[in-house]
Protein backbone atom coordinates (compact mmCIF):
# COMPACT_ATOMS: atom_id res chain seq x y z
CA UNK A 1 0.00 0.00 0.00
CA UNK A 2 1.11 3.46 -1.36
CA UNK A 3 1.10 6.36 1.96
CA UNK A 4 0.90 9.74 0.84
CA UNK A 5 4.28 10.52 2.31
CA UNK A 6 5.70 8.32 0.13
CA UNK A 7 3.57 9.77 -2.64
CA UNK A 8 4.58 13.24 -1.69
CA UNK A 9 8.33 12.11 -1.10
CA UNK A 10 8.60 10.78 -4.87
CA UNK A 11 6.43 13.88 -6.27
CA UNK A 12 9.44 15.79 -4.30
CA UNK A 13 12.51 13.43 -5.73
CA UNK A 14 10.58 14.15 -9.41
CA UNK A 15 10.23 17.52 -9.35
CA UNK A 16 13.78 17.86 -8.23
CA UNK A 17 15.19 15.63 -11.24
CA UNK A 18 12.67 18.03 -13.72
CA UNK A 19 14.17 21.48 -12.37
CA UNK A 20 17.36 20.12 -12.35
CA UNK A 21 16.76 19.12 -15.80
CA UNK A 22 15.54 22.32 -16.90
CA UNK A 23 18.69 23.92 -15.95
CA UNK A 24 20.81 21.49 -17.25
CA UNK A 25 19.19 21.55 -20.79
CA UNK A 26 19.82 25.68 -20.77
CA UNK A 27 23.54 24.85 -19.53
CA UNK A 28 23.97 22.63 -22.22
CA UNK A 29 22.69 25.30 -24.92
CA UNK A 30 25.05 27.71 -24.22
CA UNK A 31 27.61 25.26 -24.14
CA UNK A 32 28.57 25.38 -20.72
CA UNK A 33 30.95 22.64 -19.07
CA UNK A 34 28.05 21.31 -16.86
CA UNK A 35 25.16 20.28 -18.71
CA UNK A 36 21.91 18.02 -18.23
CA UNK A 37 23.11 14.52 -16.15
CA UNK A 38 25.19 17.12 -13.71
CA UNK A 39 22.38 19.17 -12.81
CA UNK A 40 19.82 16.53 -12.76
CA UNK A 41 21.91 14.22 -10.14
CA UNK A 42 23.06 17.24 -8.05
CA UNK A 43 19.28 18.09 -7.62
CA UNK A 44 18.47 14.66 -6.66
CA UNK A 45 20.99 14.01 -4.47
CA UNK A 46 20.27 17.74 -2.67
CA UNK A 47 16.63 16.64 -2.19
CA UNK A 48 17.15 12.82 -0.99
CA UNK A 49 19.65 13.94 1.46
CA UNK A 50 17.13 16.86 2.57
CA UNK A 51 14.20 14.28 3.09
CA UNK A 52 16.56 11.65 4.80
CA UNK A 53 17.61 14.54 7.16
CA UNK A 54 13.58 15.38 7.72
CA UNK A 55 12.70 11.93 8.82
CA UNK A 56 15.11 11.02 10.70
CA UNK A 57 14.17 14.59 12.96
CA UNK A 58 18.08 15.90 12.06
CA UNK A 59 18.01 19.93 11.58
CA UNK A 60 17.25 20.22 7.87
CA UNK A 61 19.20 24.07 8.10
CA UNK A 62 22.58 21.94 8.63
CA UNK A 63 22.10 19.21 5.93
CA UNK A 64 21.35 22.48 3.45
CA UNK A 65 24.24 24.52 5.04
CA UNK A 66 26.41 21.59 4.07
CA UNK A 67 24.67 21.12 0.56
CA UNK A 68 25.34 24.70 -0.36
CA UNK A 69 29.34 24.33 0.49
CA UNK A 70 29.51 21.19 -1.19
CA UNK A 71 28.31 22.94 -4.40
CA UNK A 72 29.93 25.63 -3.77
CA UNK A 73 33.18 23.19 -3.45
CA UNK A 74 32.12 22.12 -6.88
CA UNK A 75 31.80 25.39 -8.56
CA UNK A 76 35.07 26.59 -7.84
């Protein structure tokens, strides 16, 4: 049996992968080093690692503090 948190956690992961996506596919337009499968997974793996701090009651502002250096680490 489907819950609607799990419903609601997939619609999340989803709509993570499609603005991802939608960044990626402008990236790659332009012809920028980073293009579609970057963006999409970097999304992804931002959002699962926000829900996975959520339900296991960890401070959500620390897993994103850490998210934003990580890309951060990445973009430079």
């Amino acid at each position: 049996m489907v819950t609607a948190l799990t419903l609601e956690t997939l619609a999340s992961l989803l709509l993570a992968v499609a603005f991802g996506a939608i960044v990626g596919i402008e990236r790659e337009l332009i012809h920028k080093p980073a293009g579609l499968r970057t963006h999409m997974l970097v999304s992804l793996g931002s959002c699962l690692f926000t829900i996975v701090s959520i339900s296991f009651s960890i401070d959500p502002a620390r897993i994103a503090a850490g998210i934003v250096a990580g890309i951060g680490f990445i973009g430079a």
